[in-house]
Protein backbone atom coordinates (compact mmCIF):
# COMPACT_ATOMS: atom_id res chain seq x y z
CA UNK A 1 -1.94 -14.75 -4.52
CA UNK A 2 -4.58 -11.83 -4.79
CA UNK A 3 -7.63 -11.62 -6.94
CA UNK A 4 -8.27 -9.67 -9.19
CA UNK A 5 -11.26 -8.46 -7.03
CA UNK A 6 -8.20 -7.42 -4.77
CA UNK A 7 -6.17 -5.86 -7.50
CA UNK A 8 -9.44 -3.23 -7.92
CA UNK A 9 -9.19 -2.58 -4.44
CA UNK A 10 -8.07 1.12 -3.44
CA UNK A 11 -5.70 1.48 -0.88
CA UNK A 12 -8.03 3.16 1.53
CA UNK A 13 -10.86 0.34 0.55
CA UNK A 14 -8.16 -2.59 1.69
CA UNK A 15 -7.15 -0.50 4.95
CA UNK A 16 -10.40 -0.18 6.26
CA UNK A 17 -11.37 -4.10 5.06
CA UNK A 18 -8.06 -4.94 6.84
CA UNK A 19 -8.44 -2.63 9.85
CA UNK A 20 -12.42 -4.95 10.46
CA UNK A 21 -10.38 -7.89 10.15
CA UNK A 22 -7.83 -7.23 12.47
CA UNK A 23 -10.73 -6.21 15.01
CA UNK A 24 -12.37 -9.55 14.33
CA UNK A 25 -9.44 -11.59 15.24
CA UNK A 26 -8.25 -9.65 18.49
CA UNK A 27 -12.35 -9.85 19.23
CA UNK A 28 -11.99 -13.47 18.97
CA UNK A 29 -14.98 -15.90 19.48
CA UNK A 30 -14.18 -17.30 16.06
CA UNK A 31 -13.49 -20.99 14.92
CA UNK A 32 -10.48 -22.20 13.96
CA UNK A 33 -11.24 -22.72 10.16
CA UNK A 34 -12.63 -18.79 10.31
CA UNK A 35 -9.40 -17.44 12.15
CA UNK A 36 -7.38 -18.99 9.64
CA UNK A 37 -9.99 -17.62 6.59
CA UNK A 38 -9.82 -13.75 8.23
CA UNK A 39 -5.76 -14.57 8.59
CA UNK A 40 -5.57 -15.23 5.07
CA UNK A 41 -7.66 -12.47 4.06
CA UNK A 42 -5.74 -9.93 6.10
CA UNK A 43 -2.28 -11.21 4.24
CA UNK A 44 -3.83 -10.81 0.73
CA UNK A 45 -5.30 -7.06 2.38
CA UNK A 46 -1.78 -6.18 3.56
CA UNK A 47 -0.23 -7.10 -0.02
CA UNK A 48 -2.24 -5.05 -1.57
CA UNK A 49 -1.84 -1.86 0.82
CA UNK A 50 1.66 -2.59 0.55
CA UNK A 51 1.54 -2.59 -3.27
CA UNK A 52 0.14 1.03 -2.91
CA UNK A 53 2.68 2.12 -0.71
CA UNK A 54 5.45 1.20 -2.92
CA UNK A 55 3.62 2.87 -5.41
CA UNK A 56 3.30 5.75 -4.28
CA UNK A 57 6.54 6.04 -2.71
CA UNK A 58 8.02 5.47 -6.32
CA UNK A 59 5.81 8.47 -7.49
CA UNK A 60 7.63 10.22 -4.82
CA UNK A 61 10.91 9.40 -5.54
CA UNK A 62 10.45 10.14 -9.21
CA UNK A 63 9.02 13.75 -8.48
CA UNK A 64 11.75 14.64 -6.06
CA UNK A 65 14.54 13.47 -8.46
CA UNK A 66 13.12 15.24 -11.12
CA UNK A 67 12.95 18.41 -9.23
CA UNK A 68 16.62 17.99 -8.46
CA UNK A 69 17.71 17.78 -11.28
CA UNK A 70 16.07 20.91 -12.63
CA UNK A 71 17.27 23.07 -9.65
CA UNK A 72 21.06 21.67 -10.56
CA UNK A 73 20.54 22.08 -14.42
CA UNK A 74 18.74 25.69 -13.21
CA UNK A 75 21.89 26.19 -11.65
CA UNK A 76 24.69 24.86 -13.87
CA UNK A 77 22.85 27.33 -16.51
CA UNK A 78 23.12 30.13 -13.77
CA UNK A 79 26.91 30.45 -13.75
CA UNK A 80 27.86 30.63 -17.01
């Protein structure tokens, strides 16, 4: 589950925090108990990336259907 620390995180704020643990982890030369800490941290990163993403790709969606529709109902009104 994420914070709310997390939920305040920008997409761009959690990619980069993500990206530094991901380099930590392939660095290695970490315990156990601290591999499994970043791990955790980088699933609760990637959920909230991914929460952006869907976001925005929603935003998307919406703008393009909207713009369809006006370019059919430009056109319906076109031919009569």
């Amino acid at each position: 589950m994420t914070s709310k620390v997390d939920e305040a995180l920008g997409y761009e704020q959690a990619r980069d925090e993500l990206i530094e643990v991901v380099r930590r982890l392939e660095a290695g030369g970490t315990t156990l108990e601290e591999s499994l800490a970043l791990w955790e941290r980088g699933e609760e990163l990637a959920k909230v990336c991914r929460r952006w993403l869907e976001g925005a790709r929603a935003r998307l969606d919406a703008a393009l259907a909207e713009e369809s529709q006006e370019q059919e109902k430009d056109a319906g009104s076109g031919s009569e």
